[in-house]
PDB file of N, CA and C in Angstrom:
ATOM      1  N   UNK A   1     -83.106 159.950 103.546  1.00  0.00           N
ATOM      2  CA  UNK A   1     -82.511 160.365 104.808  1.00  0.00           C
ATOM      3  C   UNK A   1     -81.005 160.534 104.608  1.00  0.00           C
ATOM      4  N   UNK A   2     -80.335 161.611 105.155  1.00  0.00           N
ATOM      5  CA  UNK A   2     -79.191 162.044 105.137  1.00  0.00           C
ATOM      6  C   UNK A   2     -78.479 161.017 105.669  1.00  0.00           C
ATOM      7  N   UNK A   3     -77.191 160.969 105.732  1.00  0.00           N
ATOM      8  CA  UNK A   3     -76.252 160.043 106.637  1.00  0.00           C
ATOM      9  C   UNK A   3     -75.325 161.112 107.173  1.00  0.00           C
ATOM     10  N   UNK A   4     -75.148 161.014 108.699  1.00  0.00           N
ATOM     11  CA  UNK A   4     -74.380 161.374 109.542  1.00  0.00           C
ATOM     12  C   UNK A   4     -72.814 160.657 109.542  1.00  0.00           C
ATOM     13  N   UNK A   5     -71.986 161.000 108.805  1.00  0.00           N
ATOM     14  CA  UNK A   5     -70.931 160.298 108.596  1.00  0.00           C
ATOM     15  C   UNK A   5     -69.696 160.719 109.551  1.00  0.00           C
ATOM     16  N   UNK A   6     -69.157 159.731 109.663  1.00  0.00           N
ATOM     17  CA  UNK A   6     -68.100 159.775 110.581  1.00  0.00           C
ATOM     18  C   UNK A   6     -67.029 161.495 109.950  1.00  0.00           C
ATOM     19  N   UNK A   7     -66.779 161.388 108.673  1.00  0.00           N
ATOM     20  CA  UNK A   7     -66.512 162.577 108.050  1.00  0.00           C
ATOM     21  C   UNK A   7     -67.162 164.047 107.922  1.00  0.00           C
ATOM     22  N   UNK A   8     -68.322 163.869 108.295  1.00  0.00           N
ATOM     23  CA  UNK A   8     -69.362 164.855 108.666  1.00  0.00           C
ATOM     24  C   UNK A   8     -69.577 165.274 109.963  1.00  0.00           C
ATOM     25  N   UNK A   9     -69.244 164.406 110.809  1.00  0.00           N
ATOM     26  CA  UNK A   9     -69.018 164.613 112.462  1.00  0.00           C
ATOM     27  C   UNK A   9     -67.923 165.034 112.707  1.00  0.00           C
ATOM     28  N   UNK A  10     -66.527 164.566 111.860  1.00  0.00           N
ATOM     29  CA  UNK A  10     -65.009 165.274 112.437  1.00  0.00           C
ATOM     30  C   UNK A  10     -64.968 166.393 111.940  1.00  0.00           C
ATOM     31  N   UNK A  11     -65.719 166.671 111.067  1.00  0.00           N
ATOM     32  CA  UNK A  11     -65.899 168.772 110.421  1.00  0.00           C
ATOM     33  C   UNK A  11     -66.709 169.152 111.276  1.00  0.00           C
ATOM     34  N   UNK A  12     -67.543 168.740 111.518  1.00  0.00           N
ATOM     35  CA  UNK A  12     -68.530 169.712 112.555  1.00  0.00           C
ATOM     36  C   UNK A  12     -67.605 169.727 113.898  1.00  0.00           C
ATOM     37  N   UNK A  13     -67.700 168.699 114.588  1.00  0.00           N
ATOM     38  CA  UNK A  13     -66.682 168.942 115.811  1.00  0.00           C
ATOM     39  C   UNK A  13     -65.675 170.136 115.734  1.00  0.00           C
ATOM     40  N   UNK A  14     -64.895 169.589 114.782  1.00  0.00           N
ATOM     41  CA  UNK A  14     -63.687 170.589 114.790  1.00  0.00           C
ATOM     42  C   UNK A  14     -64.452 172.035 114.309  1.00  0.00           C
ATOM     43  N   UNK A  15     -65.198 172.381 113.157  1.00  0.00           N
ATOM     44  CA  UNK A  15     -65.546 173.903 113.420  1.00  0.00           C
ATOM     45  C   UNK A  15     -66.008 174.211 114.428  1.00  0.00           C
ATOM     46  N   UNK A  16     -66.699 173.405 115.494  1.00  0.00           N
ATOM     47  CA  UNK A  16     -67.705 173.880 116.935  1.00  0.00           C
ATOM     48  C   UNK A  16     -65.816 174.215 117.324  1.00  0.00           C
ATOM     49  N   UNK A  17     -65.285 173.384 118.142  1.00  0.00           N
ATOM     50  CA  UNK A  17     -64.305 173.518 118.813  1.00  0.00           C
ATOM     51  C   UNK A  17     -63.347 174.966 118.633  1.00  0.00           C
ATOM     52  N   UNK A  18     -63.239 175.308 117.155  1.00  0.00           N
ATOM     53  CA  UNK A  18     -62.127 176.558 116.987  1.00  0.00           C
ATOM     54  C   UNK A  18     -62.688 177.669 116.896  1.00  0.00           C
ATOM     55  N   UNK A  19     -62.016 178.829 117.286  1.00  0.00           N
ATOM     56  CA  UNK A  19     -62.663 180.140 116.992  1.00  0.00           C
ATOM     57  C   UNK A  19     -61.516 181.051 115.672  1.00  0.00           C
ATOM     58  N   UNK A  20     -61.088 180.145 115.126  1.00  0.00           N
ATOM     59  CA  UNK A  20     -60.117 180.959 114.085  1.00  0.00           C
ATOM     60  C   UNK A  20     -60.790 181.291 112.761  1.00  0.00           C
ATOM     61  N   UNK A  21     -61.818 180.584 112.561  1.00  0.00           N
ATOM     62  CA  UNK A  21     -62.510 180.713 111.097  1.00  0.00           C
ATOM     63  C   UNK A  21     -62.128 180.679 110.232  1.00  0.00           C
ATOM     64  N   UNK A  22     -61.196 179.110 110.276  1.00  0.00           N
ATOM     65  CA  UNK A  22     -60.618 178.456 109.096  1.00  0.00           C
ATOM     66  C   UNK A  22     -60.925 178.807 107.757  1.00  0.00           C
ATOM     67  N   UNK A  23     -60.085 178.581 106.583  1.00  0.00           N
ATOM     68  CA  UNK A  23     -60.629 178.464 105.209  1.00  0.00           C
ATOM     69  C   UNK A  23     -60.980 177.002 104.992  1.00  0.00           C
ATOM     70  N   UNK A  24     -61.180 176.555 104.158  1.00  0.00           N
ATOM     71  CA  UNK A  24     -61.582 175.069 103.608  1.00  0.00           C
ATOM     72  C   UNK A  24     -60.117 174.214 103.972  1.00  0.00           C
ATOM     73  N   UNK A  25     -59.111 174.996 103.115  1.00  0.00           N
ATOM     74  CA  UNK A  25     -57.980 173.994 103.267  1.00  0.00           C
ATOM     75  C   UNK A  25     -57.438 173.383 103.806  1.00  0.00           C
ATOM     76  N   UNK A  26     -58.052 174.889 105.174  1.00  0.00           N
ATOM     77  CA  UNK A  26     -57.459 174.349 106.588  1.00  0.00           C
ATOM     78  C   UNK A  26     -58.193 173.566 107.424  1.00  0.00           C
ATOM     79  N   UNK A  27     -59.450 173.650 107.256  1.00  0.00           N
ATOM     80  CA  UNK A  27     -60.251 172.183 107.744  1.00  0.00           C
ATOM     81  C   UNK A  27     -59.893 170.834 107.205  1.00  0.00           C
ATOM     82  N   UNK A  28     -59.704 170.586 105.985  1.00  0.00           N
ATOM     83  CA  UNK A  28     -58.959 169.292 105.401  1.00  0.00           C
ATOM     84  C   UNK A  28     -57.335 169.211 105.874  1.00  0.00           C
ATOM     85  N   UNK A  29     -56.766 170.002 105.970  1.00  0.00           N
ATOM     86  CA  UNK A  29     -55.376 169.832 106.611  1.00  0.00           C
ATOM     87  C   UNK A  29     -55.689 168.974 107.936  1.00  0.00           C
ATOM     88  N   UNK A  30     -56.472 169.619 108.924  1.00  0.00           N
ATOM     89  CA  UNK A  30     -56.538 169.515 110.798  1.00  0.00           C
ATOM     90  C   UNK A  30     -57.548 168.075 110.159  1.00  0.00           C
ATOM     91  N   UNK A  31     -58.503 168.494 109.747  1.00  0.00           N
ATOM     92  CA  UNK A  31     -59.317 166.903 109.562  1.00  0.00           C
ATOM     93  C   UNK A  31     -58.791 165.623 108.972  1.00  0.00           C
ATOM     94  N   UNK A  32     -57.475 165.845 108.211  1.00  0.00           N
ATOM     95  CA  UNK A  32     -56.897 164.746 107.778  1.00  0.00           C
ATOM     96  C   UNK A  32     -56.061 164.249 108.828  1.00  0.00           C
ATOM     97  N   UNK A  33     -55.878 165.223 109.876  1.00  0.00           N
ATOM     98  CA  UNK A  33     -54.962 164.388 110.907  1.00  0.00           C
ATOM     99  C   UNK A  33     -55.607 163.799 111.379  1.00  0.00           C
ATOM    100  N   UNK A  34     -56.796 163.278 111.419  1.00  0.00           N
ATOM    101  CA  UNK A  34     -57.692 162.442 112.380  1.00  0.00           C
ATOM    102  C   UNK A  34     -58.150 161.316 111.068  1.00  0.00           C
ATOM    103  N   UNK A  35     -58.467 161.479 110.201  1.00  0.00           N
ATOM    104  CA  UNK A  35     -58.548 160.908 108.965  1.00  0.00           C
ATOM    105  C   UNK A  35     -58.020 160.833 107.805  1.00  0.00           C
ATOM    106  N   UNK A  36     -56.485 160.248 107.912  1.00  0.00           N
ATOM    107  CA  UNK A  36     -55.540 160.188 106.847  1.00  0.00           C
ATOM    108  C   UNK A  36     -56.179 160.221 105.444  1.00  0.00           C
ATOM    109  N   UNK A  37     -57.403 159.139 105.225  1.00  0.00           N
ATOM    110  CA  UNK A  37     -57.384 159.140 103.927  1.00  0.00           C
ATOM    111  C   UNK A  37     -58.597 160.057 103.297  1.00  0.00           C
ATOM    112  N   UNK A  38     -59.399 160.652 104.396  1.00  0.00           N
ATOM    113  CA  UNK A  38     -60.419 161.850 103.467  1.00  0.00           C
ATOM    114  C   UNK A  38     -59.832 163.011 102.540  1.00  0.00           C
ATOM    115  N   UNK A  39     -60.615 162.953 101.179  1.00  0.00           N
ATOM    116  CA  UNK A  39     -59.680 164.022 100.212  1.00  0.00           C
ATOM    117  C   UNK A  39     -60.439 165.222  99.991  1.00  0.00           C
ATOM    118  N   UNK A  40     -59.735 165.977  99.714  1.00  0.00           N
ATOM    119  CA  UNK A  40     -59.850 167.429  99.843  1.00  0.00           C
ATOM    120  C   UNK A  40     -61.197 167.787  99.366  1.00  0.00           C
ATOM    121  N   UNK A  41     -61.721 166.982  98.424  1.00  0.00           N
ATOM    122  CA  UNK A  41     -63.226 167.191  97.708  1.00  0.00           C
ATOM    123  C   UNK A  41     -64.022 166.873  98.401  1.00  0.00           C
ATOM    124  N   UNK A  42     -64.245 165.995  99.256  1.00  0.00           N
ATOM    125  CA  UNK A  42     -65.098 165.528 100.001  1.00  0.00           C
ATOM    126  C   UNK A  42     -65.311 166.642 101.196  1.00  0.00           C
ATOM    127  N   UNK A  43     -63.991 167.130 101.581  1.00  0.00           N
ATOM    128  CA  UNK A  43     -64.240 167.689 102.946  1.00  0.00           C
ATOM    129  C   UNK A  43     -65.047 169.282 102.000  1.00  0.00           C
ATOM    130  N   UNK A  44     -64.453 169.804 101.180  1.00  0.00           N
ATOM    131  CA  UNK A  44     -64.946 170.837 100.346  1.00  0.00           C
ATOM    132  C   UNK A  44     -67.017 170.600 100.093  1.00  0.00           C
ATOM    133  N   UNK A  45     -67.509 169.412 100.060  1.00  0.00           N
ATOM    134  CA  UNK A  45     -68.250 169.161  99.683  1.00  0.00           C
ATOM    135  C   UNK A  45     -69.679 169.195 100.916  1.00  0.00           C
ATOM    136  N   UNK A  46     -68.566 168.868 101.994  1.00  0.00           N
ATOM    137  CA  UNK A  46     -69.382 168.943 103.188  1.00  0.00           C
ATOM    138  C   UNK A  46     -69.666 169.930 103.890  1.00  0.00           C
ATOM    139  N   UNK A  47     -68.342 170.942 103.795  1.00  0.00           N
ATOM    140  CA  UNK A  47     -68.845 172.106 103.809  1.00  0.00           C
ATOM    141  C   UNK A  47     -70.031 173.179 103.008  1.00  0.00           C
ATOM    142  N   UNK A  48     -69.877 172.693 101.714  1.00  0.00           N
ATOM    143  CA  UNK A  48     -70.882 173.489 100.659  1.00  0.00           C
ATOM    144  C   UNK A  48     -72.104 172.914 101.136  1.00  0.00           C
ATOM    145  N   UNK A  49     -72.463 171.863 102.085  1.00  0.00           N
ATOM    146  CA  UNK A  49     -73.823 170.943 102.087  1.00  0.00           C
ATOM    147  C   UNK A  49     -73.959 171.680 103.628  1.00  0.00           C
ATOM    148  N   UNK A  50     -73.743 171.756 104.276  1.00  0.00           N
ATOM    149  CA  UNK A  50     -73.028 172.206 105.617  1.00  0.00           C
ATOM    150  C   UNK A  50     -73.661 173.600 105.574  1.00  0.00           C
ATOM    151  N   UNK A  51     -73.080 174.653 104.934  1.00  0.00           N
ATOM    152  CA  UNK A  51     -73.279 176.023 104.564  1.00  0.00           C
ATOM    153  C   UNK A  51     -74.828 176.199 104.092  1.00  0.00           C
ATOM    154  N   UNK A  52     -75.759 175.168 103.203  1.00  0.00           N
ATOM    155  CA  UNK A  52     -76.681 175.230 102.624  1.00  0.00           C
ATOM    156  C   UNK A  52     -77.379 174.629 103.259  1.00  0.00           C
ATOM    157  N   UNK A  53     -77.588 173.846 104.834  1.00  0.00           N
ATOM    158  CA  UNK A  53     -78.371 173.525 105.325  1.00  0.00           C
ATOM    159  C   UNK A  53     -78.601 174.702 106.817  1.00  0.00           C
ATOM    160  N   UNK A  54     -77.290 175.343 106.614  1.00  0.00           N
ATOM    161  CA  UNK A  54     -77.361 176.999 107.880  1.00  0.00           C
ATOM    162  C   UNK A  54     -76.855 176.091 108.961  1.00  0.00           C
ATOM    163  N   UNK A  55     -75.781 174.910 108.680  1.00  0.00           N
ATOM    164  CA  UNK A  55     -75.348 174.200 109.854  1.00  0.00           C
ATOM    165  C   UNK A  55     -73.949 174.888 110.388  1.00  0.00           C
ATOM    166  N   UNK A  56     -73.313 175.764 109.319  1.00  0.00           N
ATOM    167  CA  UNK A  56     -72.322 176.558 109.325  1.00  0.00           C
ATOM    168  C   UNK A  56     -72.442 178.142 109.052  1.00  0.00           C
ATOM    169  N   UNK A  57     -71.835 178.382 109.066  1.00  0.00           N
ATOM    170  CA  UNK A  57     -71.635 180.326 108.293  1.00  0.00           C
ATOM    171  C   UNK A  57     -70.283 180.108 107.382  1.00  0.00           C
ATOM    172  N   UNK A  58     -70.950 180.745 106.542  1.00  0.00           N
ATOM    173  CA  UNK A  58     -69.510 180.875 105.701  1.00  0.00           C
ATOM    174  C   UNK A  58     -69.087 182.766 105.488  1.00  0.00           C
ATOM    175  N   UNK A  59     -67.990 182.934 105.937  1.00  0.00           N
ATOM    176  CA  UNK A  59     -67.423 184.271 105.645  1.00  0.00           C
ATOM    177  C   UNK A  59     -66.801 185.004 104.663  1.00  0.00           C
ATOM    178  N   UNK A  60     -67.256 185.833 103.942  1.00  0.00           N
ATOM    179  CA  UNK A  60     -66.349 186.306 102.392  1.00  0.00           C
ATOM    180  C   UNK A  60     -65.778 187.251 103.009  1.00  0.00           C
ATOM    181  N   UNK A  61     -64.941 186.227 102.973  1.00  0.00           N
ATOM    182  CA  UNK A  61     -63.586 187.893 102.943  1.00  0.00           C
ATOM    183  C   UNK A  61     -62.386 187.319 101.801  1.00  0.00           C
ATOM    184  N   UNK A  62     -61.230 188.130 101.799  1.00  0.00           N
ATOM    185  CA  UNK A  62     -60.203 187.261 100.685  1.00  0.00           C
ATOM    186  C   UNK A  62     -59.982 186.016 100.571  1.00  0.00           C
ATOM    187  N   UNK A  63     -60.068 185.187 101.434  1.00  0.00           N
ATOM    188  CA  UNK A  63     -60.777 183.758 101.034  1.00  0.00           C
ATOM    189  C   UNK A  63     -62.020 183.483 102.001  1.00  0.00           C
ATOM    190  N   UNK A  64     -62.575 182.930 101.731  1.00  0.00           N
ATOM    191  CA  UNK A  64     -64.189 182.370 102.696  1.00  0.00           C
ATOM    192  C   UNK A  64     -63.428 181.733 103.749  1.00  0.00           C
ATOM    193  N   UNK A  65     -64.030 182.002 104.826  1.00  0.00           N
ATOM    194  CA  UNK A  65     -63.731 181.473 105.848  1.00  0.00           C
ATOM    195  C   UNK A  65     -65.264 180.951 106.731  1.00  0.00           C
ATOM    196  N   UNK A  66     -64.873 179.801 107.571  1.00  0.00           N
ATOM    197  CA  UNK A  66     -66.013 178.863 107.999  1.00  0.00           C
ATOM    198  C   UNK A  66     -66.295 179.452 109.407  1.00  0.00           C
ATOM    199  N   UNK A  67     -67.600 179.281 110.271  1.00  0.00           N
ATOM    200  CA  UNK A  67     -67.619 179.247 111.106  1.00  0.00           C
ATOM    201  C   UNK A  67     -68.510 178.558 111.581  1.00  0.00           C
ATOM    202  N   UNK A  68     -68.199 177.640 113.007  1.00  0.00           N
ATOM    203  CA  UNK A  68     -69.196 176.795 113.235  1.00  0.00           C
ATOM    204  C   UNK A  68     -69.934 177.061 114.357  1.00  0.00           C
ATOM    205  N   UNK A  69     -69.614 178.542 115.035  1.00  0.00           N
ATOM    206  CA  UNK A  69     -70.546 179.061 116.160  1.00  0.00           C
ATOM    207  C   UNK A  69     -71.735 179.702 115.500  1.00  0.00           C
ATOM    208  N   UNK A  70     -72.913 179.564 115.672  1.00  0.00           N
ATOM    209  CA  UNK A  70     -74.041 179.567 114.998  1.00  0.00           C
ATOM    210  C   UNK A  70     -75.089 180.881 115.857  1.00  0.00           C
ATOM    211  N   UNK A  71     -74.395 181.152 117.147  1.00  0.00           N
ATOM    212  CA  UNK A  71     -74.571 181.658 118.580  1.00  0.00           C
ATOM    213  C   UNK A  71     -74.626 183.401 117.114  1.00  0.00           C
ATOM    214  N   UNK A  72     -76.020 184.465 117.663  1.00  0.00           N
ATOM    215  CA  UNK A  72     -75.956 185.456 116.682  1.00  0.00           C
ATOM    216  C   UNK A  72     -74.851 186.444 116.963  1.00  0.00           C
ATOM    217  N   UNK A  73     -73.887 186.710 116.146  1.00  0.00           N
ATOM    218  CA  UNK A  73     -72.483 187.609 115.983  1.00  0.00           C
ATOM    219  C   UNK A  73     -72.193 188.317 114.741  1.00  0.00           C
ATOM    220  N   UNK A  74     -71.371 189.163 114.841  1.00  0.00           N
ATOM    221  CA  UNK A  74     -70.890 190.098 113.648  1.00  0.00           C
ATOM    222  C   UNK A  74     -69.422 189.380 114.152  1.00  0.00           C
ATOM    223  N   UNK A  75     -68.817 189.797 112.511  1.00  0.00           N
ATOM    224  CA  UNK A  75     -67.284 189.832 112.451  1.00  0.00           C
ATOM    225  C   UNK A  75     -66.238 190.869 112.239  1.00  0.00           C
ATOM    226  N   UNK A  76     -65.215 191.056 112.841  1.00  0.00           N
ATOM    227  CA  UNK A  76     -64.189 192.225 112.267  1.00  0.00           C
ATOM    228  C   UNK A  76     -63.009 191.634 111.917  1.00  0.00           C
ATOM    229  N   UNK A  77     -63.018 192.179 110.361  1.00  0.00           N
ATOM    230  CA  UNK A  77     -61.654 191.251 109.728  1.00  0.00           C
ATOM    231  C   UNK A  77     -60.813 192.826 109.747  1.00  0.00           C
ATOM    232  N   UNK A  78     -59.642 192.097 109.793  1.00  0.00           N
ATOM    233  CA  UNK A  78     -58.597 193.099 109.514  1.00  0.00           C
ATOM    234  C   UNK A  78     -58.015 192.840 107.981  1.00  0.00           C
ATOM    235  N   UNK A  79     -58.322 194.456 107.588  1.00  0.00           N
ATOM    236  CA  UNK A  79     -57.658 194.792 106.455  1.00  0.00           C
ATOM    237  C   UNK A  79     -56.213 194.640 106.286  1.00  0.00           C
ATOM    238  N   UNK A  80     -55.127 194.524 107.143  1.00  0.00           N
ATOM    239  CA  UNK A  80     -54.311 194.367 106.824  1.00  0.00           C
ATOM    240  C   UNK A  80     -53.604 192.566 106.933  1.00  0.00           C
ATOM    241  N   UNK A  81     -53.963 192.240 108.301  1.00  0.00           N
ATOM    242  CA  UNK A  81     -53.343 190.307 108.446  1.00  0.00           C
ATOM    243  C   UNK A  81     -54.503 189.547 107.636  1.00  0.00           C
ATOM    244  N   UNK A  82     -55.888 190.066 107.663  1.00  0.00           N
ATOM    245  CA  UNK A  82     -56.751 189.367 107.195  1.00  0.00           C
ATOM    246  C   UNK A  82     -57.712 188.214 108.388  1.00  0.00           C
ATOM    247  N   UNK A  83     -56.895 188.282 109.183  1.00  0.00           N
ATOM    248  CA  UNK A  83     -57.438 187.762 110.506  1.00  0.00           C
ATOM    249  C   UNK A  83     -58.891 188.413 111.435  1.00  0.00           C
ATOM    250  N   UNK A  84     -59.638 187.197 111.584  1.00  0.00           N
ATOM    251  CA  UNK A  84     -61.901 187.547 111.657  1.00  0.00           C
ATOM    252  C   UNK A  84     -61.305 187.261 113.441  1.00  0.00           C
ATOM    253  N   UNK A  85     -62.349 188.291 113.692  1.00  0.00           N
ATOM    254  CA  UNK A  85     -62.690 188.285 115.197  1.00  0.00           C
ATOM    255  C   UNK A  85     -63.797 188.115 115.327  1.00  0.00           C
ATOM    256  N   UNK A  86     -64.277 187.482 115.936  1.00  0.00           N
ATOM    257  CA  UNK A  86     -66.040 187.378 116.854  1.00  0.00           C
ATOM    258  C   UNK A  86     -66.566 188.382 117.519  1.00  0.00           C
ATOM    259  N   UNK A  87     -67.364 188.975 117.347  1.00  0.00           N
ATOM    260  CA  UNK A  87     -68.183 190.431 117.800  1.00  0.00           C
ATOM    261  C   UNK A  87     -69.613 189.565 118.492  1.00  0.00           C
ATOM    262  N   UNK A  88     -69.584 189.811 119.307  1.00  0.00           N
ATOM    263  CA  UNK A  88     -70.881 189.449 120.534  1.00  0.00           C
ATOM    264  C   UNK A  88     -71.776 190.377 120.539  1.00  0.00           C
ATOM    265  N   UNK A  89     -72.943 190.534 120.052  1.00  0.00           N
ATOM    266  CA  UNK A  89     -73.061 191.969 120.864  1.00  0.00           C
ATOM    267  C   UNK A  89     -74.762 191.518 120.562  1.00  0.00           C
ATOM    268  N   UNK A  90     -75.347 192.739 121.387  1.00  0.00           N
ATOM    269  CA  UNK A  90     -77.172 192.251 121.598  1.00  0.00           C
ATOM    270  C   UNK A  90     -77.394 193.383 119.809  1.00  0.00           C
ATOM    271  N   UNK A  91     -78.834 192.349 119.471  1.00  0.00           N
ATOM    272  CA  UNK A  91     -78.554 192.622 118.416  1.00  0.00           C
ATOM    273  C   UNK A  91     -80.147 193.381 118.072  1.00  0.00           C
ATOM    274  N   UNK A  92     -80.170 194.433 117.634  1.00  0.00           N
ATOM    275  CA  UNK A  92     -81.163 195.465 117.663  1.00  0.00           C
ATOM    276  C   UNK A  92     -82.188 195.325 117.169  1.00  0.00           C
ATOM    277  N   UNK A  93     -82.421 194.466 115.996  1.00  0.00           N
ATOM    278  CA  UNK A  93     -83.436 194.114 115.060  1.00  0.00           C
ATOM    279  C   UNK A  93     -83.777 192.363 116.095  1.00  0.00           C
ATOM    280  N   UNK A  94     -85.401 192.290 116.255  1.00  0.00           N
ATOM    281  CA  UNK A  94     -85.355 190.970 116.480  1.00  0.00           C
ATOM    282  C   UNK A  94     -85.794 190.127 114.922  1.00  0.00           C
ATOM    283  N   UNK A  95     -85.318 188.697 115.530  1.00  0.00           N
ATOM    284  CA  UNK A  95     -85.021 188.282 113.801  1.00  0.00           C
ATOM    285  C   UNK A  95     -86.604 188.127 113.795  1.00  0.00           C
ATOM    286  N   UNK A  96     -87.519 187.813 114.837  1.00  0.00           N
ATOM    287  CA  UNK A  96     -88.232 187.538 114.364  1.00  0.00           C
ATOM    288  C   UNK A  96     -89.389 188.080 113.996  1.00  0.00           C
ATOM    289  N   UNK A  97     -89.412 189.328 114.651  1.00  0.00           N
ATOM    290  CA  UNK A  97     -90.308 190.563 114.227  1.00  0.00           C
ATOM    291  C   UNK A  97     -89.704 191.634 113.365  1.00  0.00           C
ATOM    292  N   UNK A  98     -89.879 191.872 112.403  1.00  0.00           N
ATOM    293  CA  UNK A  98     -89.553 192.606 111.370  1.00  0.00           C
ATOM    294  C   UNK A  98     -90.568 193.398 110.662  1.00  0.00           C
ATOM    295  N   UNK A  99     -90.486 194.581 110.497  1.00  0.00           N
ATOM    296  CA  UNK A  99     -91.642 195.486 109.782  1.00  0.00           C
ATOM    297  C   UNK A  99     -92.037 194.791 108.723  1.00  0.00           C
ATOM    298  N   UNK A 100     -90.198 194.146 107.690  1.00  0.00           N
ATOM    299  CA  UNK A 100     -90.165 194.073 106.111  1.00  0.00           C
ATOM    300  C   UNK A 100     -90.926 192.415 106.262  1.00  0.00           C
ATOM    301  N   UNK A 101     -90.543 191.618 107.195  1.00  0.00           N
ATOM    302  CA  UNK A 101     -90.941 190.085 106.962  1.00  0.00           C
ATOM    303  C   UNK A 101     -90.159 189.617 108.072  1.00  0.00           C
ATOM    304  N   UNK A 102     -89.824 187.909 107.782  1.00  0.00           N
ATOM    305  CA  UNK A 102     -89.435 187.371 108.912  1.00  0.00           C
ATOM    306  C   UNK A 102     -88.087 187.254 108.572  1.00  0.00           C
ATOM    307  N   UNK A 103     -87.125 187.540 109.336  1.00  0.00           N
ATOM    308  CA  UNK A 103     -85.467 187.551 109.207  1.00  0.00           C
ATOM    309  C   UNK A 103     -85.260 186.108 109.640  1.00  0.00           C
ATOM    310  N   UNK A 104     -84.418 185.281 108.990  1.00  0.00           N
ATOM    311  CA  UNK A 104     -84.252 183.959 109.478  1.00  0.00           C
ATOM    312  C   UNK A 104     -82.070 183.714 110.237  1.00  0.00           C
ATOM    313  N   UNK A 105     -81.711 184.864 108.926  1.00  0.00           N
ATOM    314  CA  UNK A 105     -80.500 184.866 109.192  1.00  0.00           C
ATOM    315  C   UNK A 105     -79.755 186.183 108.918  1.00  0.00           C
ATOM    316  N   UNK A 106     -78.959 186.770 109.080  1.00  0.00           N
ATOM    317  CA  UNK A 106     -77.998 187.665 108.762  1.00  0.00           C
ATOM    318  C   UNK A 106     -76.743 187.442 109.244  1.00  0.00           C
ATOM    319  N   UNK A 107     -75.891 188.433 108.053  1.00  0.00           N
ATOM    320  CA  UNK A 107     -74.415 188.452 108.498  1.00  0.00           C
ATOM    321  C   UNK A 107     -73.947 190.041 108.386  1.00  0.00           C
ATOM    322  N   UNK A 108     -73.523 190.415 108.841  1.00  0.00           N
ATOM    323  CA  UNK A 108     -72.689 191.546 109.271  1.00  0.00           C
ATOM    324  C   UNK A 108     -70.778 191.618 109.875  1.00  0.00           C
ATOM    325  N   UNK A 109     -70.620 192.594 108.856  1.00  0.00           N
ATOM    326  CA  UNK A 109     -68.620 192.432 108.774  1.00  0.00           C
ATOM    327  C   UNK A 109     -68.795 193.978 108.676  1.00  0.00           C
ATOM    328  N   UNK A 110     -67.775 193.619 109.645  1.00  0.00           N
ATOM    329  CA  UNK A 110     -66.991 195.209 110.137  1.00  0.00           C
ATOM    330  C   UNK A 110     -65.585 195.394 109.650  1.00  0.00           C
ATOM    331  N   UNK A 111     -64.695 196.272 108.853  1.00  0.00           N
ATOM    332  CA  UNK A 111     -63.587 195.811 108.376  1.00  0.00           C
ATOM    333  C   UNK A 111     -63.080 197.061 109.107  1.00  0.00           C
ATOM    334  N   UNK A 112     -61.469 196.806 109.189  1.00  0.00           N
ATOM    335  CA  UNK A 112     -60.522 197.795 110.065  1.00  0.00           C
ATOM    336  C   UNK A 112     -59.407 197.454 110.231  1.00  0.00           C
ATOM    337  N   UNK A 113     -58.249 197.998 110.985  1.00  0.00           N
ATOM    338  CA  UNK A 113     -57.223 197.185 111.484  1.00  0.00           C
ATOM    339  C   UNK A 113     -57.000 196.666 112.568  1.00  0.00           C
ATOM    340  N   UNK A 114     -56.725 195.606 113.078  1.00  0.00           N
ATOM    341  CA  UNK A 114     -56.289 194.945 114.074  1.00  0.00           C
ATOM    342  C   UNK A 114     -55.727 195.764 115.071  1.00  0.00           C
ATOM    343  N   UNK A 115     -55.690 195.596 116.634  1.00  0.00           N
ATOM    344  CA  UNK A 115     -54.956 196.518 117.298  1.00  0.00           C
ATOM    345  C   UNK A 115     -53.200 195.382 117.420  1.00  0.00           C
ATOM    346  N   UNK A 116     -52.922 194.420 116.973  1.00  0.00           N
ATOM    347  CA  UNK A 116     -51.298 194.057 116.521  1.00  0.00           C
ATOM    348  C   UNK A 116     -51.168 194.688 115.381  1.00  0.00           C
ATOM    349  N   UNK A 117     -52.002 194.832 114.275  1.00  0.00           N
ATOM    350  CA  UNK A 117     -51.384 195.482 113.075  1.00  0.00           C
ATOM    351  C   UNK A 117     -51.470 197.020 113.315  1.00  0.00           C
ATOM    352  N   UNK A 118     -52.240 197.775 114.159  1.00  0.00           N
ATOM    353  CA  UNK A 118     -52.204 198.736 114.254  1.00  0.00           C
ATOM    354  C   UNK A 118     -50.954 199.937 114.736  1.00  0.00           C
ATOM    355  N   UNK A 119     -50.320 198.457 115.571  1.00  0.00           N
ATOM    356  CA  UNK A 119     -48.899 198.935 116.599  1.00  0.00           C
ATOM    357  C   UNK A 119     -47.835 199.073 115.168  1.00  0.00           C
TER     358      UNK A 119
END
């Protein structure tokens, strides 16, 4: 049986809570303010366990970025700040009827420029 650790609860919280779609570093930065002494490997570690149980999303873009809304969305990163937006939208394929098989998850990225970088 897994353990629900106090360090495993202040990462999840905090990814539910933000919509910025931190990188790693920056979850151990904000999570060390609540837990001075957790180190950077650990929080790195919980994420990789995190990501591989589909408790998170992880985003490739120029660095991976986390997300802990699980709610089904696309992303639009901007090519130029590098900054992910949340795309809502009804989603055309149901996951669970599929011609090819059963869809359990997908990700979808839209890339472009920002309308601040655009000005």
């Amino acid at each position: 049986m897994k353990r629900n650790t106090v360090q495993k609860k202040t990462i999840r919280k905090y990814l539910q809570s933000v919509k910025t779609h931190p990188t790693a570093k920056q979850v151990y930065l904000e999570v060390r303010k609540t837990l001075p002494n957790i180190s950077q490997g650990t929080v790195y570690r919980i994420l990789k366990n995190f990501k591989a149980k589909g408790d998170i999303h992880e985003i490739n873009s120029v660095t991976n970025r986390y997300d802990g809304d699980l709610k089904p969305h696309s992303h639009f990163i901007c090519d130029k700040c590098n900054k992910i937006f949340d795309i809502f939208e009804n989603n055309k394929i149901n996951k669970h009827q599929c011609k090819f098989g059963k869809i359990t998850s997908s990700q979808v990225y839209y890339h472009g420029v920002c309308n601040k970088c655009n000005k």
